[in-house]
C-alpha atoms as a PDB file:
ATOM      1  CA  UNK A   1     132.256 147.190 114.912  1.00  0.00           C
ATOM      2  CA  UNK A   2     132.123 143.659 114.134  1.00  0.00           C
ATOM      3  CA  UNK A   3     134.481 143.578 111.023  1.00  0.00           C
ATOM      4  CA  UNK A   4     138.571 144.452 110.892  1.00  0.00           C
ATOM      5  CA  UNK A   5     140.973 144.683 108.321  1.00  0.00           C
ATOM      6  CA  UNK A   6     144.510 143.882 109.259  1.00  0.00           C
ATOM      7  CA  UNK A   7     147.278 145.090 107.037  1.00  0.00           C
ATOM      8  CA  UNK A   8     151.148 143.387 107.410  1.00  0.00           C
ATOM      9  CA  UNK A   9     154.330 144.985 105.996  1.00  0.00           C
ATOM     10  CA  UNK A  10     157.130 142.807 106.491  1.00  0.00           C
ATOM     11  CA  UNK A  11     155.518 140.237 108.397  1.00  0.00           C
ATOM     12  CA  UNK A  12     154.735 143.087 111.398  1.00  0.00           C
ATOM     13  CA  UNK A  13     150.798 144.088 111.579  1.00  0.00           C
ATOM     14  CA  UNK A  14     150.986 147.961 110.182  1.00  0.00           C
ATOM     15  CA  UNK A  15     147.568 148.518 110.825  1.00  0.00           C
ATOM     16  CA  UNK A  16     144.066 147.517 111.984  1.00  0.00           C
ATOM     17  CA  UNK A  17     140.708 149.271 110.437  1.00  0.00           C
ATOM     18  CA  UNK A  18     137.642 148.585 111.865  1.00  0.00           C
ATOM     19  CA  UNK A  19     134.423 148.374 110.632  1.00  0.00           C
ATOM     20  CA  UNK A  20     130.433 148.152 111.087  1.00  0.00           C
ATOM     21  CA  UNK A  21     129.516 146.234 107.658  1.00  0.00           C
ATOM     22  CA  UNK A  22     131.216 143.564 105.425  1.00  0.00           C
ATOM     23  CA  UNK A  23     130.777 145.109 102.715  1.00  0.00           C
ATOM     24  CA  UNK A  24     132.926 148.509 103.536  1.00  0.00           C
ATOM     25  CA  UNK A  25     135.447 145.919 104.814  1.00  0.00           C
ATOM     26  CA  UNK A  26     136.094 144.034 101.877  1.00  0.00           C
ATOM     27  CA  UNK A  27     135.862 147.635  99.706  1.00  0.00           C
ATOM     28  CA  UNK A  28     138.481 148.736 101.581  1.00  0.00           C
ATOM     29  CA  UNK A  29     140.826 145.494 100.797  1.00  0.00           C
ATOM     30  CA  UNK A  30     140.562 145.339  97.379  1.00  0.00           C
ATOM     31  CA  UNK A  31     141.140 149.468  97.219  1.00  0.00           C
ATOM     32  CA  UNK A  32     144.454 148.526 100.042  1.00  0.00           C
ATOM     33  CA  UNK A  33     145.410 145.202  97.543  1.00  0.00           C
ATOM     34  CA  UNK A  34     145.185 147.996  94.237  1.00  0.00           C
ATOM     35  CA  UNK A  35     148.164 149.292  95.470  1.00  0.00           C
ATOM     36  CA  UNK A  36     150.109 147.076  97.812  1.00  0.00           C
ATOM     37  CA  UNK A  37     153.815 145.210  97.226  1.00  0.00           C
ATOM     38  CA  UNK A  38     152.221 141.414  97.067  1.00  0.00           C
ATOM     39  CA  UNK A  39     156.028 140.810  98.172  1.00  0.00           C
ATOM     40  CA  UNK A  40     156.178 142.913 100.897  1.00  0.00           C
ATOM     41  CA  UNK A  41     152.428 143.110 102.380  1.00  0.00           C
ATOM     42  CA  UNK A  42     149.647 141.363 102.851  1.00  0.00           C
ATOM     43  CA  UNK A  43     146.462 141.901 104.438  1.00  0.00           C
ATOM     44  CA  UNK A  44     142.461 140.303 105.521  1.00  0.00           C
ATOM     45  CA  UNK A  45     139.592 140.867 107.038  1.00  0.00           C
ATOM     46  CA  UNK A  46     138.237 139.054 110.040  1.00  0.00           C
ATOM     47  CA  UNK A  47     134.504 139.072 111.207  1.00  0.00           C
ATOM     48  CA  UNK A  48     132.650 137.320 114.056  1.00  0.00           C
ATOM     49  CA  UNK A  49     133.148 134.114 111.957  1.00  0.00           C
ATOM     50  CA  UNK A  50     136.765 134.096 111.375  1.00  0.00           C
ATOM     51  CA  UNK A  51     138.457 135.329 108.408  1.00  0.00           C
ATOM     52  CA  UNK A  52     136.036 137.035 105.631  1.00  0.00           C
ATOM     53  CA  UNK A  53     138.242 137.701 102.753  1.00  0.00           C
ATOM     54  CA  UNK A  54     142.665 138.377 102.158  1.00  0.00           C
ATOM     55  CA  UNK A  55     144.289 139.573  99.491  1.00  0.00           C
ATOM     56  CA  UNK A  56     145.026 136.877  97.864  1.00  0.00           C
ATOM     57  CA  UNK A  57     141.509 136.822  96.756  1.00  0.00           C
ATOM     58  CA  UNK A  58     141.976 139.724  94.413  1.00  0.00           C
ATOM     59  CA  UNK A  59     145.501 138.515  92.677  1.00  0.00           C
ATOM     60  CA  UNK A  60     145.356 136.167  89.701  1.00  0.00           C
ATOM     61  CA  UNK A  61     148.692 133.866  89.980  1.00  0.00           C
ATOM     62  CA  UNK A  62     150.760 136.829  89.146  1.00  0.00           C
ATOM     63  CA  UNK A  63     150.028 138.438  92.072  1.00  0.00           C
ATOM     64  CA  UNK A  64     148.363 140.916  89.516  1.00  0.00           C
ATOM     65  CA  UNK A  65     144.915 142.708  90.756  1.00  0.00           C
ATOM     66  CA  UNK A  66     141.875 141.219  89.606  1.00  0.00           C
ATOM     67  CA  UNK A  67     139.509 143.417  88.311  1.00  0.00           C
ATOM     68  CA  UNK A  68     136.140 141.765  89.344  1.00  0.00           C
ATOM     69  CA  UNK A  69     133.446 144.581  90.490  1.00  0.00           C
ATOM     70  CA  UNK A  70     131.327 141.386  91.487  1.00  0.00           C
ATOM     71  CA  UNK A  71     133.728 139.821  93.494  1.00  0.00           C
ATOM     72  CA  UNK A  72     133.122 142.451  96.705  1.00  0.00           C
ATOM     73  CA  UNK A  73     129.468 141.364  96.331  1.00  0.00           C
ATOM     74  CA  UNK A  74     130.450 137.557  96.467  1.00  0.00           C
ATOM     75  CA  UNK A  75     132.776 137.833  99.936  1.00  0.00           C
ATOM     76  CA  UNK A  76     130.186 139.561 101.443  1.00  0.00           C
ATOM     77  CA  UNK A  77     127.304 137.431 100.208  1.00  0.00           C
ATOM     78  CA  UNK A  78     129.474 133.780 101.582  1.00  0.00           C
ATOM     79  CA  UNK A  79     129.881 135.996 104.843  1.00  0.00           C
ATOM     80  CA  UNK A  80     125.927 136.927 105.025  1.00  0.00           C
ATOM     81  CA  UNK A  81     125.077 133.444 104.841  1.00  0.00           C
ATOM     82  CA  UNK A  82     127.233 132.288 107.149  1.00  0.00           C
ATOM     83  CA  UNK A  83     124.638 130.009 109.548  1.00  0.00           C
ATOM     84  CA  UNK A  84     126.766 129.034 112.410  1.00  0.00           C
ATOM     85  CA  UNK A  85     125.598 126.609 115.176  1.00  0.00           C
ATOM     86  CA  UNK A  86     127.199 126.703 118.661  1.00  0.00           C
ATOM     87  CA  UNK A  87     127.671 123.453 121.040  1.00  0.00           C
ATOM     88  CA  UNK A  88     128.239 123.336 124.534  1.00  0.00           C
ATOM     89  CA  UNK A  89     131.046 120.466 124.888  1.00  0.00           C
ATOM     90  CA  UNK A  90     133.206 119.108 127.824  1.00  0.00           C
ATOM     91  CA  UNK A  91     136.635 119.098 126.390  1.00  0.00           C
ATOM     92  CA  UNK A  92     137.858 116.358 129.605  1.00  0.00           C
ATOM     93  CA  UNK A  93     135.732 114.019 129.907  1.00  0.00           C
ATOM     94  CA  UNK A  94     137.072 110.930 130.404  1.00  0.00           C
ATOM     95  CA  UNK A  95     135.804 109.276 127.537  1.00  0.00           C
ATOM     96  CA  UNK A  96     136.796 112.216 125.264  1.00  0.00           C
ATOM     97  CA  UNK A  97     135.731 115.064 123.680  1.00  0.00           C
ATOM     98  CA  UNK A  98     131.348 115.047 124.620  1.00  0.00           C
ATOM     99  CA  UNK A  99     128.869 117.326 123.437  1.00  0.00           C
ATOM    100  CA  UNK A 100     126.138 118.312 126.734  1.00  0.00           C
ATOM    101  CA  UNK A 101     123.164 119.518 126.667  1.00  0.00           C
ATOM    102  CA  UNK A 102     120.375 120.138 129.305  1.00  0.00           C
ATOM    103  CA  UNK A 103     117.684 119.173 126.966  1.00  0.00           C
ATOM    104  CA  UNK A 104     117.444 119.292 123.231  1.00  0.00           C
ATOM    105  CA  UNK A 105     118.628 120.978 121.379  1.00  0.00           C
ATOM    106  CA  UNK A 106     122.303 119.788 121.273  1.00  0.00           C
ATOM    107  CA  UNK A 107     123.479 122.710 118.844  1.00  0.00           C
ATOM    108  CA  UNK A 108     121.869 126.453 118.565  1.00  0.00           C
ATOM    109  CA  UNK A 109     121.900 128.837 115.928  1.00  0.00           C
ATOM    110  CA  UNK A 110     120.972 131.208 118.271  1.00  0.00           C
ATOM    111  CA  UNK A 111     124.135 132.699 120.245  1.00  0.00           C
ATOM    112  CA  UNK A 112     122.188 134.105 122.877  1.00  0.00           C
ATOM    113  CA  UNK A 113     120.098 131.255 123.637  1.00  0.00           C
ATOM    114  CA  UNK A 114     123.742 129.015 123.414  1.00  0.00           C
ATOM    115  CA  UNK A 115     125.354 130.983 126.169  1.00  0.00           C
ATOM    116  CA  UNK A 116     122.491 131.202 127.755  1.00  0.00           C
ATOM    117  CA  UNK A 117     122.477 127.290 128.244  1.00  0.00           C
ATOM    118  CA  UNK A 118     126.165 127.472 128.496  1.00  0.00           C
ATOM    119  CA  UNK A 119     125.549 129.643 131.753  1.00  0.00           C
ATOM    120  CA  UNK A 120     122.998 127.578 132.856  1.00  0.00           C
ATOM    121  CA  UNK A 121     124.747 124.085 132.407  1.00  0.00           C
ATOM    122  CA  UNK A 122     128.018 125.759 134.101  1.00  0.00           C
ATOM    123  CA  UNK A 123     125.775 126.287 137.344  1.00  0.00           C
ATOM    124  CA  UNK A 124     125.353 122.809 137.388  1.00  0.00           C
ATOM    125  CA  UNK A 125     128.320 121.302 135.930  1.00  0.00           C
ATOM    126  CA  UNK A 126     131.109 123.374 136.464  1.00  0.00           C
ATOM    127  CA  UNK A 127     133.408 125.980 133.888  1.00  0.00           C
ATOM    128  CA  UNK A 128     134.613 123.305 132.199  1.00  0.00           C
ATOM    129  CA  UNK A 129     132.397 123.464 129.984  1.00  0.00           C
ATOM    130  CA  UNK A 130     133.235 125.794 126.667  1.00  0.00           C
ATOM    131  CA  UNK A 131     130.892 126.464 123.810  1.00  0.00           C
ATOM    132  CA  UNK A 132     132.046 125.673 120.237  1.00  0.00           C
ATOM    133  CA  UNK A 133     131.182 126.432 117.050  1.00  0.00           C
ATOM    134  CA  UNK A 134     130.413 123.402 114.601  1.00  0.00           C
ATOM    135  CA  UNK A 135     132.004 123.830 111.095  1.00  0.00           C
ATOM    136  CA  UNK A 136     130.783 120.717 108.747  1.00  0.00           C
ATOM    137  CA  UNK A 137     133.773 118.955 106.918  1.00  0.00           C
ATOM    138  CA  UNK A 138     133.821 119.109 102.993  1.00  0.00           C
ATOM    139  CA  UNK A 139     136.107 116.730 101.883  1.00  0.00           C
ATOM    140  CA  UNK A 140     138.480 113.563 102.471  1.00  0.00           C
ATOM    141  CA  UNK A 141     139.527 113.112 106.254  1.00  0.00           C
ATOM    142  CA  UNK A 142     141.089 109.567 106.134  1.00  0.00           C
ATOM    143  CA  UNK A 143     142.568 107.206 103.593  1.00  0.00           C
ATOM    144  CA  UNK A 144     140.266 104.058 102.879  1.00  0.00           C
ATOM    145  CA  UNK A 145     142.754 101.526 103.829  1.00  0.00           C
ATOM    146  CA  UNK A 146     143.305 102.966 107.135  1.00  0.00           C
ATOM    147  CA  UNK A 147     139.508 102.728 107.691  1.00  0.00           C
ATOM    148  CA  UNK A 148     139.403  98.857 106.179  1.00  0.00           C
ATOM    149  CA  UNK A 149     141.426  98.344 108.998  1.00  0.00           C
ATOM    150  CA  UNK A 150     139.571 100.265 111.845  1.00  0.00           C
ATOM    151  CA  UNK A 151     136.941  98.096 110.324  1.00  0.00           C
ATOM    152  CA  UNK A 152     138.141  94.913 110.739  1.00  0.00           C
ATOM    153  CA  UNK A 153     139.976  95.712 114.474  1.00  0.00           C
ATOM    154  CA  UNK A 154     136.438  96.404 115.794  1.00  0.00           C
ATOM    155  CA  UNK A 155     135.066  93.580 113.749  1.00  0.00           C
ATOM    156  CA  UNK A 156     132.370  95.885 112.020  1.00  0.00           C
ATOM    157  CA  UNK A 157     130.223  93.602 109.951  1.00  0.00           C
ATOM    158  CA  UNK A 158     128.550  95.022 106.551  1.00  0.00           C
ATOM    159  CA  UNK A 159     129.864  98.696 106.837  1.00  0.00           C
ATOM    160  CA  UNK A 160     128.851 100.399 103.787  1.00  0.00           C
ATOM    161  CA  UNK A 161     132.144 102.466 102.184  1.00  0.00           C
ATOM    162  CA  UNK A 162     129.526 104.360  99.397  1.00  0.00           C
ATOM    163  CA  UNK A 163     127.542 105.777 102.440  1.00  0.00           C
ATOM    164  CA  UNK A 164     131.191 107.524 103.614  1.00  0.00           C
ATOM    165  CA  UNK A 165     132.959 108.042 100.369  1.00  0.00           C
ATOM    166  CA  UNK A 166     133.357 111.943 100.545  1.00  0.00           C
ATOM    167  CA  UNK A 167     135.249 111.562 103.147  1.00  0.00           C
ATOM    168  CA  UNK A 168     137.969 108.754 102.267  1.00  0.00           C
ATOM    169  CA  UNK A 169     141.111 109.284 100.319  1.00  0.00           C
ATOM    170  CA  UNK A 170     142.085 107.044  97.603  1.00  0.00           C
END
């Protein structure tokens, strides 16, 4: 059962459902958010990934039920393609964060084959090490003055904003 749907009344989990596919899970939301208090309750469901869908995906901005029949078949399609990859990193190493690897690959898509490694490189290099799952960042992460000056501390010559811009804030 690799999918649950957890249902709060009053800010206290009520209930936990669990499920084989996605698209049962997400069925069975939208049938719980037909009926529920938006006020009162609130629920989502959570796969191997994290959370899959809540409620709030089915209420317009009146916290009125959205009728969308193709809306079950979009959760579940984002969740189906859903390509993670899993690092191995050493969360105390001296110099920071550091992603390790035995030989390359550094990331898997396998899970198997990453713990596998994981096993493997904990042999050698202790329990320390913890396997991680890489989630690529979609937007602004800094403001663009505060890199001009991380720039010019580390006297970066001919750093190219354009090449970064997705990531700066105004």
């Amino acid at each position: 059962m690799a999918y649950a749907m957890v249902t709060v009344s009053g800010g206290i989990v009520e209930q936990v459902v669990f499920f084989d596919g996605v698209r049962q899970a997400i069925k069975r939301l939208a049938d719980f958010v037909k009926t529920m208090n938006p006020e009162e309750e609130d629920a989502g469901v959570y796969g191997p990934e994290g959370l899959t869908a809540n409620a709030k995906n089915f209420l317009d901005e009146n916290n009125q039920f959205i009728e969308n029949g193709e809306l079950i078949n979009e959760l579940a399609s984002n969740e189906e393609k859903s390509n993670p990859v899993y690092i191995i990193g050493n969360p105390v190493h001296w110099l920071g964060f550091m992603v390790v690897s035995s030989d390359d690959p550094l990331g898997y898509k396998d899970p198997v084959e990453a713990v596998s490694e994981l096993g493997q490189m904990r042999k050698d290099a202790g329990g320390h090490l913890k396997l991680y799952r890489v989630v690529p960042v979609a937007g602004p992460v800094v403001k663009k003055a505060e890199l001009e000056r991380y720039i010019a501390d580390c006297e970066i010559e001919g750093f190219e904003f354009p090449l970064v811009e997705e990531y700066l804030r105004p």
